[in-house]
N, C-alpha and C. Protein backbone atom coordinates (compact mmCIF):
# COMPACT_ATOMS: atom_id res chain seq x y z
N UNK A 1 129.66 103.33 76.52
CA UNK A 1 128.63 102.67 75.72
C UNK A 1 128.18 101.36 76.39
N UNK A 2 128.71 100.27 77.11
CA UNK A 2 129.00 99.40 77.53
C UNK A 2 128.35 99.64 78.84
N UNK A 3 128.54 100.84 79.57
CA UNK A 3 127.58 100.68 81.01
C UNK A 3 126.43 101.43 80.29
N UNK A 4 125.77 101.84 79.40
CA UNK A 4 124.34 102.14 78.80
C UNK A 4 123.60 100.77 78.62
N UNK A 5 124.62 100.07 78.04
CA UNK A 5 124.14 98.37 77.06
C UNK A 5 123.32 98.01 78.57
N UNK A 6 124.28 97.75 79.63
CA UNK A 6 124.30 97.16 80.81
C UNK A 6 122.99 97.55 81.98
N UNK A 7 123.11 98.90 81.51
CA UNK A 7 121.75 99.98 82.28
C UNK A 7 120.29 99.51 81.60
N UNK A 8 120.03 99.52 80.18
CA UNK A 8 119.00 99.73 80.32
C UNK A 8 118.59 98.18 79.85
N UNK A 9 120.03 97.19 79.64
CA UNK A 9 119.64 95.62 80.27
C UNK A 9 118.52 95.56 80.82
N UNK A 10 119.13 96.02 82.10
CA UNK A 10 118.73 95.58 83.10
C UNK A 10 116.91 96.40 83.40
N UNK A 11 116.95 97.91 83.02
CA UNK A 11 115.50 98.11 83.05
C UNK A 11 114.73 97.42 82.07
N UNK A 12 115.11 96.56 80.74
CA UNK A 12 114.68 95.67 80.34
C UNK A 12 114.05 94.65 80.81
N UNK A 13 114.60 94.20 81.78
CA UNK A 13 114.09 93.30 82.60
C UNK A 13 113.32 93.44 83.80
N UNK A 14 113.43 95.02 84.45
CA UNK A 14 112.61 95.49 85.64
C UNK A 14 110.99 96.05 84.47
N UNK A 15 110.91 96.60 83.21
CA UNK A 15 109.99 96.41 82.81
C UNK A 15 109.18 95.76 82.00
N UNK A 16 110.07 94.24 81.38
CA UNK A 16 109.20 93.01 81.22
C UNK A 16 108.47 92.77 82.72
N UNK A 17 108.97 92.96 84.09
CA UNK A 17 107.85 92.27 85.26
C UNK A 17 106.92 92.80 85.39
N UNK A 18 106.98 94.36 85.16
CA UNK A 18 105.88 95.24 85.62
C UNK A 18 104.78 94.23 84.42
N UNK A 19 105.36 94.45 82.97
CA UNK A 19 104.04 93.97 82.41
C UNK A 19 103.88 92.91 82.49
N UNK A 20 104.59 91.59 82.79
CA UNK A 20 103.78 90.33 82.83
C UNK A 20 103.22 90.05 84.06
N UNK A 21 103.60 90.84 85.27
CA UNK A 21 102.77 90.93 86.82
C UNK A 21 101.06 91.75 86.19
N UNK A 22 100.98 92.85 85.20
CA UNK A 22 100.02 93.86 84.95
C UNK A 22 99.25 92.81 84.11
N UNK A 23 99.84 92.53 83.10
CA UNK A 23 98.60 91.51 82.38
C UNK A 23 98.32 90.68 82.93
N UNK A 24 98.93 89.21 83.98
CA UNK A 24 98.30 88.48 84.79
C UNK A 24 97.47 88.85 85.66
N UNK A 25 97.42 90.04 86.17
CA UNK A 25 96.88 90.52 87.13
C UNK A 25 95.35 91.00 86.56
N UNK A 26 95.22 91.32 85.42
CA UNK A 26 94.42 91.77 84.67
C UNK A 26 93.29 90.76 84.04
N UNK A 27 94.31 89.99 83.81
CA UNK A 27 93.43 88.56 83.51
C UNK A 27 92.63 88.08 84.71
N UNK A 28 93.29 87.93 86.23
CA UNK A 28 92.98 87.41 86.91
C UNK A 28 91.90 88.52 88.19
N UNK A 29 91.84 89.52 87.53
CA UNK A 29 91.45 90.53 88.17
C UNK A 29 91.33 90.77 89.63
N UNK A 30 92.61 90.28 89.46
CA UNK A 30 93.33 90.39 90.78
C UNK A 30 95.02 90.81 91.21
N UNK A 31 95.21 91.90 92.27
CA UNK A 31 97.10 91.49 92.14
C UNK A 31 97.41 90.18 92.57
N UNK A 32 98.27 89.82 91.36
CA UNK A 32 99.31 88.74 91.58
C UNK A 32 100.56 88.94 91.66
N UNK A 33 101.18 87.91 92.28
CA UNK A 33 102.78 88.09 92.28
C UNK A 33 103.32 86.63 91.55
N UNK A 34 103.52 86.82 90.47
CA UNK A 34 103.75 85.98 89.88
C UNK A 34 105.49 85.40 89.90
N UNK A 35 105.87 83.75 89.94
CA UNK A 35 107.57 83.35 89.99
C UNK A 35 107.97 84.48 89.15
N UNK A 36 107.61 84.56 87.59
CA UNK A 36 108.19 85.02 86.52
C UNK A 36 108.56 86.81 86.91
N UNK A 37 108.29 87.47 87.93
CA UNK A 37 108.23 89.07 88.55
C UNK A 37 109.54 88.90 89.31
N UNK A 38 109.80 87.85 89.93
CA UNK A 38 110.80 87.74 90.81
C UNK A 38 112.25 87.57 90.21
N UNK A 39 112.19 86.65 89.17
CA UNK A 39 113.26 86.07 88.28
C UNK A 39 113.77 87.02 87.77
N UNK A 40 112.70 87.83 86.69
CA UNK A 40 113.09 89.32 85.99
C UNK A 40 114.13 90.29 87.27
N UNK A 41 113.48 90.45 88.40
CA UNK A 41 113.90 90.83 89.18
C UNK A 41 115.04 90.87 89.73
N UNK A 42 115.19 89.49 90.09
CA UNK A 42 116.79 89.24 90.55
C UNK A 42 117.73 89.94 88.80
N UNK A 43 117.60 89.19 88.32
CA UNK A 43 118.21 89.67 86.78
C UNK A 43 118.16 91.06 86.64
N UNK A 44 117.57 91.69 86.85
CA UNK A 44 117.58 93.56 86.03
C UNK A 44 118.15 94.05 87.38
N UNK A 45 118.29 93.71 88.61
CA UNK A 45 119.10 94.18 89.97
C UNK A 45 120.37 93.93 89.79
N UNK A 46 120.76 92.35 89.69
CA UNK A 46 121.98 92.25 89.01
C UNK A 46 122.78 93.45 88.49
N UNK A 47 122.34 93.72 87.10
CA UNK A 47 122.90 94.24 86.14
C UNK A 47 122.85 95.63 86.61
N UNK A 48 121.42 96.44 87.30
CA UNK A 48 121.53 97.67 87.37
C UNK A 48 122.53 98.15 88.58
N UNK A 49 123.19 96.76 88.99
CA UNK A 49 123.89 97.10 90.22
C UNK A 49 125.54 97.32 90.20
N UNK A 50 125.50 96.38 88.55
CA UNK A 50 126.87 96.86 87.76
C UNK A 50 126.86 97.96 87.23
N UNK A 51 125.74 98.59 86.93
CA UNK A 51 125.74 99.87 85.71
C UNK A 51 125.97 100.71 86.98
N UNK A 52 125.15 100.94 88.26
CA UNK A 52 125.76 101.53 89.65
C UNK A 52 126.72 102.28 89.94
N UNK A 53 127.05 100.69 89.54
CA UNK A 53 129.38 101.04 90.09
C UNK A 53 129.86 101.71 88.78
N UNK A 54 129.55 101.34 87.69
CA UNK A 54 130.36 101.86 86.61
C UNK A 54 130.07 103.37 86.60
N UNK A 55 128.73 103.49 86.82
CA UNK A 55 127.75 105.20 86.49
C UNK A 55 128.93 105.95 87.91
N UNK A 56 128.99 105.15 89.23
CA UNK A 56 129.74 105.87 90.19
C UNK A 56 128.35 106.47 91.12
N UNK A 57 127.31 105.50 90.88
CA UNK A 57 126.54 106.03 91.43
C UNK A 57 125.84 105.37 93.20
N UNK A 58 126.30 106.08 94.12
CA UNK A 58 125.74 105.51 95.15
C UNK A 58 124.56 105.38 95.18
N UNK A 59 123.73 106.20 94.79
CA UNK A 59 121.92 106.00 95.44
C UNK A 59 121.81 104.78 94.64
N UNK A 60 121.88 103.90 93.66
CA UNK A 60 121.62 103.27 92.84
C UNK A 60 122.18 101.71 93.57
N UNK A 61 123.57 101.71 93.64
CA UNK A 61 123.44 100.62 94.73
C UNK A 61 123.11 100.41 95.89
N UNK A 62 122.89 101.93 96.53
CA UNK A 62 122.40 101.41 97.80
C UNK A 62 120.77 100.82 97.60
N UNK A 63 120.03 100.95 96.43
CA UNK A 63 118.55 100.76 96.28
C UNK A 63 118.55 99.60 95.72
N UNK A 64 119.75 99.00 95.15
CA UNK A 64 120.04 97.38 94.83
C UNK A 64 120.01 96.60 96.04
N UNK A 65 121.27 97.00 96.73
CA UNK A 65 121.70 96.23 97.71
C UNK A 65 120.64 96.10 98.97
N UNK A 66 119.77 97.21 99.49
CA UNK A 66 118.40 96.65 99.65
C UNK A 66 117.27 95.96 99.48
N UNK A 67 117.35 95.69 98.09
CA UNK A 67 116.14 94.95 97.68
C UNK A 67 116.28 93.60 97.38
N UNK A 68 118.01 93.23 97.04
CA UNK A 68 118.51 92.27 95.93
C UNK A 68 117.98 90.72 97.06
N UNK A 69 118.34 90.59 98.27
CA UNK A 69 118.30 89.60 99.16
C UNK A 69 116.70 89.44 98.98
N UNK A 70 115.52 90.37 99.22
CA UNK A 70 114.70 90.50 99.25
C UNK A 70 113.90 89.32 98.35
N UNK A 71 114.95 89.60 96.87
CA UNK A 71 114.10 88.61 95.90
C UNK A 71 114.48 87.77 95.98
N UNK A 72 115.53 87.26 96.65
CA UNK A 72 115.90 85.93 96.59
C UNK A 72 115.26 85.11 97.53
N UNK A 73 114.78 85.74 98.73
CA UNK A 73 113.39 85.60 99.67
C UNK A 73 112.25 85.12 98.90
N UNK A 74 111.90 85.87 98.12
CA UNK A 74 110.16 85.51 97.26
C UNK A 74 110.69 84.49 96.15
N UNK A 75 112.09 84.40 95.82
CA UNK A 75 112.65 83.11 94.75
C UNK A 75 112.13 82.26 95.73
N UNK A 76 112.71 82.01 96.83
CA UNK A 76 112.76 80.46 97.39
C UNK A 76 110.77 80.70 97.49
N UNK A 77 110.22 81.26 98.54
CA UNK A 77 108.67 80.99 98.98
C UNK A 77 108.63 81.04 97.64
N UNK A 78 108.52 81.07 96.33
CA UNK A 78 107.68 80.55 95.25
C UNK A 78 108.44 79.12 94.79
N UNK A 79 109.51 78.61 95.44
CA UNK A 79 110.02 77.39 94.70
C UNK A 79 111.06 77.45 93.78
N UNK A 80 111.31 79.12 93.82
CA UNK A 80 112.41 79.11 91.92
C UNK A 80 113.13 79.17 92.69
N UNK A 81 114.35 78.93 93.78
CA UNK A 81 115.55 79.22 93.97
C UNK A 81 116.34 77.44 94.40
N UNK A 82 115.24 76.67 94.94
CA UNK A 82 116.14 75.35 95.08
C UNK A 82 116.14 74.68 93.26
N UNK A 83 115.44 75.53 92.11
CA UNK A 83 115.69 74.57 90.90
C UNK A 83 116.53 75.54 90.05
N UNK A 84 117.77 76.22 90.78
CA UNK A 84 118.88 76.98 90.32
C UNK A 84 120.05 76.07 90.44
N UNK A 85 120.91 76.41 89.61
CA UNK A 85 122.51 75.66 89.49
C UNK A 85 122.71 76.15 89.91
N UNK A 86 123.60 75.25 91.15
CA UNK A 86 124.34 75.69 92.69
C UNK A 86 125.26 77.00 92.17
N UNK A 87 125.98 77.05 91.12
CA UNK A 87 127.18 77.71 90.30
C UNK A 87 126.25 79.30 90.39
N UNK A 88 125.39 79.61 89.70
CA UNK A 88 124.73 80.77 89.73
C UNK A 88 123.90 80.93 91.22
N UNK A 89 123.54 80.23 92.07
CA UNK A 89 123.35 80.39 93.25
C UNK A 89 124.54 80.87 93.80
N UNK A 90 125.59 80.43 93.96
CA UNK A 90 126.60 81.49 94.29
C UNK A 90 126.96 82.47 94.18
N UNK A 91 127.05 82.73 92.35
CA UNK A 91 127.19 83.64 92.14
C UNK A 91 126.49 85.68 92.44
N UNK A 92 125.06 84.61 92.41
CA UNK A 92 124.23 85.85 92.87
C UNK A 92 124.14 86.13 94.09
N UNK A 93 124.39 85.02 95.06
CA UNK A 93 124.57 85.58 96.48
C UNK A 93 125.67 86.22 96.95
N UNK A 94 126.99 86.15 96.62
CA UNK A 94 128.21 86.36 96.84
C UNK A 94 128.61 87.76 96.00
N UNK A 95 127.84 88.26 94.54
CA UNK A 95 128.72 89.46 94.39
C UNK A 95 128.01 90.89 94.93
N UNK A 96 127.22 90.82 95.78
CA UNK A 96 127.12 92.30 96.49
C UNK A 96 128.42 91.88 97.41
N UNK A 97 128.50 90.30 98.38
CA UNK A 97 129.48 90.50 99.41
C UNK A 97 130.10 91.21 98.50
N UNK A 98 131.21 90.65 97.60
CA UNK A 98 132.09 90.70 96.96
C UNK A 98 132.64 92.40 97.22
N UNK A 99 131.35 92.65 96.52
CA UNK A 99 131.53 94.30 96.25
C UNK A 99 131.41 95.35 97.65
N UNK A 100 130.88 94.53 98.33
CA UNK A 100 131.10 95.48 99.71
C UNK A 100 133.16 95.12 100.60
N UNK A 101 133.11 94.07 100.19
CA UNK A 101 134.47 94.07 100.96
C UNK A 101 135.67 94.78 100.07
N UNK A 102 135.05 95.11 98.62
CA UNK A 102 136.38 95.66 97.52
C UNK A 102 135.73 97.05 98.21
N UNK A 103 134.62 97.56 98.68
CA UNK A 103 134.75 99.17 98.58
C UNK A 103 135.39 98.94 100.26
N UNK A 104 135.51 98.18 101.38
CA UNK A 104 135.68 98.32 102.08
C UNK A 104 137.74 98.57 102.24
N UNK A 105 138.14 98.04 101.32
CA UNK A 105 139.42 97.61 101.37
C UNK A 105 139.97 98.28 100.35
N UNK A 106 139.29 99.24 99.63
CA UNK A 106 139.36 100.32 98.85
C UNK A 106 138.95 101.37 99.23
N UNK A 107 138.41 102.03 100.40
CA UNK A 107 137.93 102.98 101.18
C UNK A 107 137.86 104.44 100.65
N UNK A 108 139.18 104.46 100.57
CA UNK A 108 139.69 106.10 100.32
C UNK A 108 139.00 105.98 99.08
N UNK A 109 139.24 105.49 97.97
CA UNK A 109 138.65 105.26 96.75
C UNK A 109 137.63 105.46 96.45
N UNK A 110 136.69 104.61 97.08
CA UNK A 110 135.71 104.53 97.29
C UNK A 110 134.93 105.95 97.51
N UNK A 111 135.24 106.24 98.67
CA UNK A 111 134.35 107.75 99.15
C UNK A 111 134.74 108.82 98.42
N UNK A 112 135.48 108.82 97.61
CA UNK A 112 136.09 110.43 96.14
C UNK A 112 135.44 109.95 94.86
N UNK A 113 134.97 108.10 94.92
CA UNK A 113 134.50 108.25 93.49
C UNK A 113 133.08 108.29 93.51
N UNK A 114 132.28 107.65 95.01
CA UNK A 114 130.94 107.53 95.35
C UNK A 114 130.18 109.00 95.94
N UNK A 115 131.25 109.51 96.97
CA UNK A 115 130.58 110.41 98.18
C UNK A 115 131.24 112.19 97.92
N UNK A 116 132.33 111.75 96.85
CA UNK A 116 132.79 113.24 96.37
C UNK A 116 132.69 113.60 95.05
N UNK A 117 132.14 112.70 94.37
CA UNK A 117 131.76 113.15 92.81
C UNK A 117 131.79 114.35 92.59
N UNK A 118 132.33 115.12 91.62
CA UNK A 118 131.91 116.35 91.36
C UNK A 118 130.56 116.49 90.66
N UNK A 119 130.22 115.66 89.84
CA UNK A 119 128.76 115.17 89.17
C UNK A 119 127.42 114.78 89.58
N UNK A 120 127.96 114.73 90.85
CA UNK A 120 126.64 114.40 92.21
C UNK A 120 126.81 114.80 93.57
N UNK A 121 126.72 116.53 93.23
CA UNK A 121 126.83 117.11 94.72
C UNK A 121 125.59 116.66 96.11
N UNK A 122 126.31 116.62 96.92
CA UNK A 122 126.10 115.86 98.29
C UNK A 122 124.26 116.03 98.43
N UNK A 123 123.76 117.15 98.14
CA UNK A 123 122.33 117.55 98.17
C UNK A 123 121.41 116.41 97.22
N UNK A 124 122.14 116.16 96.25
CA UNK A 124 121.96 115.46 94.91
C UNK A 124 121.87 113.96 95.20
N UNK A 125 122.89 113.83 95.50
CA UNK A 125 123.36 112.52 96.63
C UNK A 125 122.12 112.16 97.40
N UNK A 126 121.87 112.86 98.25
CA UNK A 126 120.74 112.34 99.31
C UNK A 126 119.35 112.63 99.06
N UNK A 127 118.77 113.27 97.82
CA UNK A 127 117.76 113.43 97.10
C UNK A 127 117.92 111.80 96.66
N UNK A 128 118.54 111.65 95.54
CA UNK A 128 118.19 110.37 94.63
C UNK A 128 118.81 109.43 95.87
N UNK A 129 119.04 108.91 97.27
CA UNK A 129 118.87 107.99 98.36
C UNK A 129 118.08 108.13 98.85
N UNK A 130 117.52 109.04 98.70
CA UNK A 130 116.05 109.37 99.66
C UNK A 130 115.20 108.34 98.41
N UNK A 131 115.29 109.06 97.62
CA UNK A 131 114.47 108.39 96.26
C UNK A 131 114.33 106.48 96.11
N UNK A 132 115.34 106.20 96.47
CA UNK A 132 115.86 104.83 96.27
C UNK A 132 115.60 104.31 97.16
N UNK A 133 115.46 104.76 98.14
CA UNK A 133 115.44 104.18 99.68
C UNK A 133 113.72 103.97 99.52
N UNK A 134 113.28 104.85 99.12
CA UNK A 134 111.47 104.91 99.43
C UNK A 134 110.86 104.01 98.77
N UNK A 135 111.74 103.75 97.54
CA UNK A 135 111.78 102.83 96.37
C UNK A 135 111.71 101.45 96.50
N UNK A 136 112.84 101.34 97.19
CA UNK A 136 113.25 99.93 97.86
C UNK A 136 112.32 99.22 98.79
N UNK A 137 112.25 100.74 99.91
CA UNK A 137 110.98 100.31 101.16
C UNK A 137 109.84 99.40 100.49
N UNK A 138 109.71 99.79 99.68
CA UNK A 138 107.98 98.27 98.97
C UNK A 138 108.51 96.98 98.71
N UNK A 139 109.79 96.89 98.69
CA UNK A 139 109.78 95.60 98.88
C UNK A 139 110.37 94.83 100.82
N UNK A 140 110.11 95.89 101.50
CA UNK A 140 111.09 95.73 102.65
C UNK A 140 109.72 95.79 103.18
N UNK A 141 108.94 96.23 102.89
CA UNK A 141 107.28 96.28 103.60
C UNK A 141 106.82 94.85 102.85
N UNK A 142 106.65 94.79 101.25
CA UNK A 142 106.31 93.30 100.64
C UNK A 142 107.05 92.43 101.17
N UNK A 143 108.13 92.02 102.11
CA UNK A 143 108.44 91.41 102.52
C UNK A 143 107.99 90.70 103.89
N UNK A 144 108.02 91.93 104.36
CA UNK A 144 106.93 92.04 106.14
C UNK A 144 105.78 91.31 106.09
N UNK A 145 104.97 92.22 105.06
CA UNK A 145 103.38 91.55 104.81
C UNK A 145 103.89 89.81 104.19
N UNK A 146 104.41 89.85 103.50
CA UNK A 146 104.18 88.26 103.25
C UNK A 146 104.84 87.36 104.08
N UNK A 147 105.73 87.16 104.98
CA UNK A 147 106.00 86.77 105.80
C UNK A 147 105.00 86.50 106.87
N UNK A 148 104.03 87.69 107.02
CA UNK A 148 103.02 87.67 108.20
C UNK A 148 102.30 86.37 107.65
N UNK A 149 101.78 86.52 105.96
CA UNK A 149 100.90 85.36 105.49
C UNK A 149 101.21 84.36 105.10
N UNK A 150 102.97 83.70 105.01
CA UNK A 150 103.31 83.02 104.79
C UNK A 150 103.93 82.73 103.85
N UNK A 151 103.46 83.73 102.65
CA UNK A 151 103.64 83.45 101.07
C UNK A 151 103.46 84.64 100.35
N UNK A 152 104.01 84.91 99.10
CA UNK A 152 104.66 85.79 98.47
C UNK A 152 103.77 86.75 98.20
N UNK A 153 103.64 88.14 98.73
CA UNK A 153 102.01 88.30 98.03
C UNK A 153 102.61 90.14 97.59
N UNK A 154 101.58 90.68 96.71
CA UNK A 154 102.39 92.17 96.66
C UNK A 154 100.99 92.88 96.86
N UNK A 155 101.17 93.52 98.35
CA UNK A 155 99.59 94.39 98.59
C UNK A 155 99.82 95.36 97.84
N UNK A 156 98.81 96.09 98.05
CA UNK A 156 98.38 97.22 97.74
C UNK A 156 99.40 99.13 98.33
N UNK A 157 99.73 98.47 99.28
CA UNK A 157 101.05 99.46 99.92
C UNK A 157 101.87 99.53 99.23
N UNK A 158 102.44 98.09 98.34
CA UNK A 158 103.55 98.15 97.61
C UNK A 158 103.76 99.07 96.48
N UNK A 159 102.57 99.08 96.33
CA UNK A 159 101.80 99.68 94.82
C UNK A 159 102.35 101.35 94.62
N UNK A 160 101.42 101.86 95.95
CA UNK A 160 101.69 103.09 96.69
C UNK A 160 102.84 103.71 96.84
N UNK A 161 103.78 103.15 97.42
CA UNK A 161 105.13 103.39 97.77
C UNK A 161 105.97 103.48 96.51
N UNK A 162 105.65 102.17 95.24
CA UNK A 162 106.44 102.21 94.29
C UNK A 162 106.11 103.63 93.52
N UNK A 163 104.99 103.98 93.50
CA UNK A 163 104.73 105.58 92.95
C UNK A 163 105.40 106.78 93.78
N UNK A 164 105.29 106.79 94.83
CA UNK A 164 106.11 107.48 95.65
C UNK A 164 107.82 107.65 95.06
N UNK A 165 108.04 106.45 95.54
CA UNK A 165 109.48 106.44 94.76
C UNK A 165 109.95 106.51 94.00
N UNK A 166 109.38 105.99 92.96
CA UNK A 166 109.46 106.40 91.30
C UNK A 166 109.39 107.62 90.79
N UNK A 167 108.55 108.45 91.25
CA UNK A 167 108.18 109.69 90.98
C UNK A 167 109.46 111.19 91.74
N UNK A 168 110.42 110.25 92.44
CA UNK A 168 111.43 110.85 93.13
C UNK A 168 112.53 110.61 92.18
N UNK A 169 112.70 109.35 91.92
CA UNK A 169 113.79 108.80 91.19
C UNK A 169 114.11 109.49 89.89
N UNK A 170 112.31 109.69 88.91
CA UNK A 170 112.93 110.00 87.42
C UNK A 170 113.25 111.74 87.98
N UNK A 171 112.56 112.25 89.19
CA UNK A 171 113.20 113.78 89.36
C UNK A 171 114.73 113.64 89.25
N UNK A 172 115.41 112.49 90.19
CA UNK A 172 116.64 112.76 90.13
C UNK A 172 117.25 112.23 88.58
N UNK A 173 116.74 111.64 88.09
CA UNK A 173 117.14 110.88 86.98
C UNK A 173 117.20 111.91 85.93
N UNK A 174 116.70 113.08 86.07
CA UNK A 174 116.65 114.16 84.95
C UNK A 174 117.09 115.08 85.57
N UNK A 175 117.63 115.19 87.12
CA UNK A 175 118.77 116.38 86.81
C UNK A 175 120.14 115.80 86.36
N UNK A 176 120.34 114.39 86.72
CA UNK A 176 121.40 114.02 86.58
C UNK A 176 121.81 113.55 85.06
N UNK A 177 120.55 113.76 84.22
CA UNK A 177 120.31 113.45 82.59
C UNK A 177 120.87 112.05 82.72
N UNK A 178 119.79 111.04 83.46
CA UNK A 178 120.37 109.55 83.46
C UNK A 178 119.10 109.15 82.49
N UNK A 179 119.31 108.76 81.45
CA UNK A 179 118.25 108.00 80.31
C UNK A 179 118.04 106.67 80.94
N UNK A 180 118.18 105.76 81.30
CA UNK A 180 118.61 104.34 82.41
C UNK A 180 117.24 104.71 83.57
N UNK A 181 117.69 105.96 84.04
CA UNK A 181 116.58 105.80 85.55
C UNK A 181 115.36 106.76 84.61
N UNK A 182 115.15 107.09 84.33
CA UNK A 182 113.73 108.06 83.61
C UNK A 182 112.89 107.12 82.85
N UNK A 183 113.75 106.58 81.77
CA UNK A 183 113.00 105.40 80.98
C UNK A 183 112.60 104.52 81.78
N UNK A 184 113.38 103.66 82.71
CA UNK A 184 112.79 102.85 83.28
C UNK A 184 112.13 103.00 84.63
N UNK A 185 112.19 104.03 84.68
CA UNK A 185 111.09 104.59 85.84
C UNK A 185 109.63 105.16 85.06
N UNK A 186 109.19 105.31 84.74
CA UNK A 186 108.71 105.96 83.71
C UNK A 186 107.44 104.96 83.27
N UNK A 187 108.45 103.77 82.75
CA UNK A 187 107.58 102.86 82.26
C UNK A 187 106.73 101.89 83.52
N UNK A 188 106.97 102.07 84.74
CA UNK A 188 106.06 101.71 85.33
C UNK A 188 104.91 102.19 86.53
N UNK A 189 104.81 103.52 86.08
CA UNK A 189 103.83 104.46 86.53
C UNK A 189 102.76 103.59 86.51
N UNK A 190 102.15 103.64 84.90
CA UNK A 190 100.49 102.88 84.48
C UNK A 190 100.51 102.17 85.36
N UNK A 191 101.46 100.85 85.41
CA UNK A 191 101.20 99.55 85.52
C UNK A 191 100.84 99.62 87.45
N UNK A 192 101.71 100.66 87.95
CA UNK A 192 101.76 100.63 89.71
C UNK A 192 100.42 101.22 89.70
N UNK A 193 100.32 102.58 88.93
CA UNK A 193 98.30 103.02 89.67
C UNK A 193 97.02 102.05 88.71
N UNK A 194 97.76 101.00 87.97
CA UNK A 194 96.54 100.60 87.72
C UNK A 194 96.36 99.14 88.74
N UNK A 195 97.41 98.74 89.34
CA UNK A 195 97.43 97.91 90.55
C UNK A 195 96.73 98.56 91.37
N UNK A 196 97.26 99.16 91.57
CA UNK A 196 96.14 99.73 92.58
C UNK A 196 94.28 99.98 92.65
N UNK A 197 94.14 100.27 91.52
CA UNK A 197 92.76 100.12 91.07
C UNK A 197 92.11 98.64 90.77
N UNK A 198 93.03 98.06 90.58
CA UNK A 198 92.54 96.10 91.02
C UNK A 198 92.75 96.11 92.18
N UNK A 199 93.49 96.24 93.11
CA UNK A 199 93.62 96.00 94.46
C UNK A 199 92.36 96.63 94.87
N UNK A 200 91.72 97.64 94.72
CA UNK A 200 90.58 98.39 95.26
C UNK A 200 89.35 97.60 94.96
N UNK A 201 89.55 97.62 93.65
CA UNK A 201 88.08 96.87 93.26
C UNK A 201 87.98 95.11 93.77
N UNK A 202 89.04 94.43 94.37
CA UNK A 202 88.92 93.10 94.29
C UNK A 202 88.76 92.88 95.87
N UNK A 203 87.27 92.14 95.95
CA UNK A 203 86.18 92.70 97.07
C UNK A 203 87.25 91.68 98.40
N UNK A 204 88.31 90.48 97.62
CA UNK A 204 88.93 89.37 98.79
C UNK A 204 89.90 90.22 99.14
N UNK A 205 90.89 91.26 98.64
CA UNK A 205 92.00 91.88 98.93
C UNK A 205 91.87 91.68 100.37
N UNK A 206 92.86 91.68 100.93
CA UNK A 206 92.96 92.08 102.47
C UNK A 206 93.23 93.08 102.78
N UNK A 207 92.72 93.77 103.99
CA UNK A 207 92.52 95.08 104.83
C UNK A 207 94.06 94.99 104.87
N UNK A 208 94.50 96.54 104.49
CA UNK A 208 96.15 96.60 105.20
C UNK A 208 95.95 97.82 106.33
């Protein structure tokens, strides 16, 4: 009950961004990447990265542990990460280490509860990483592109890719009857193809 609370926490918080990135964006009839997208962000990764380990699910942290540094990247270029208490600055940087050196020093463990599941045969396995991975890629590309410009920006690729991936994820999310990845995959279909249709129509966008 307790890794459900924890699961859909956290898509709680991956779909408060979609909509307060969708209505600013709407207002401004333009994509924005707003501090408040990033914050949600770090927060619903967090948590979906505990529900992860508890679910026993690899594709799920490996699509955390890709992205999680990422936001802490667009924290600082927007300013939200130097007006954090040093105490939770630690904290959020330090528990993926954390958790990579317990599966490392837990090994055997590790690979019978992650890579031999009986509940997620190996085919299954690399479907929903494929899924996660493609998932992740928009912010590993949103990262690229804004770096090129200096500052935090979410093109129109991102948009793209997040449909791509999403549309992989709730497949795996419903053979594996995960309510956590469907719901919160789910809920941000609209919001990614209607980005996209501001990105099209907004004549300053930049050529990608």
């Amino acid at each position: 009950m307790i890794m459900y609370i924890i699961g859909f926490l956290a898509q709680v918080f991956f779909s408060a961004r979609i909509l307060v990135q969708w209505i600013l964006s709407e207002k401004a009839k333009k994509v924005l990447s707003p501090s408040l997208f990033w914050i949600l962000s770090i927060a619903g990764s967090y948590l979906l990265f505990i529900y992860g380990w508890m679910r026993e699910d690899f594709s799920i942290l490996l699509g955390q542990f890709l992205s999680y540094y990422i936001y802490i990247w667009n924290l600082q270029e927007k300013g939200i990460w130097e007006k954090i208490n040093i105490l939770l600055k630690i904290a959020l940087i330090i528990t993926p280490v954390i958790a990579i050196i317990f599966g490392i020093q837990h090994a055997d463990e590790f690979v019978v509860s992650f890579f031999k599941n009986d509940k997620v045969p190996l085919w299954l396995l690399i479907f929903g990483s494929l899924g996660q991975i493609t998932f992740t890629f928009r912010f590993v590309y949103q990262w690229i592109y804004s770096v090129k410009r200096k500052e935090s920006v979410l093109p129109i690729g991102f948009w793209v890719i997040s449909l791509i991936g999403s549309f992989i994820i709730i497949a795996y999310g419903i053979i594996r009857k995960d309510p956590v990845l469907i719901l919160g995959q789910s809920v941000g279909f609209i919001a990614y193809t209607r980005n996209i249709i501001i990105a099209l129509n907004d004549k300053n966008v930049i050529s990608e």
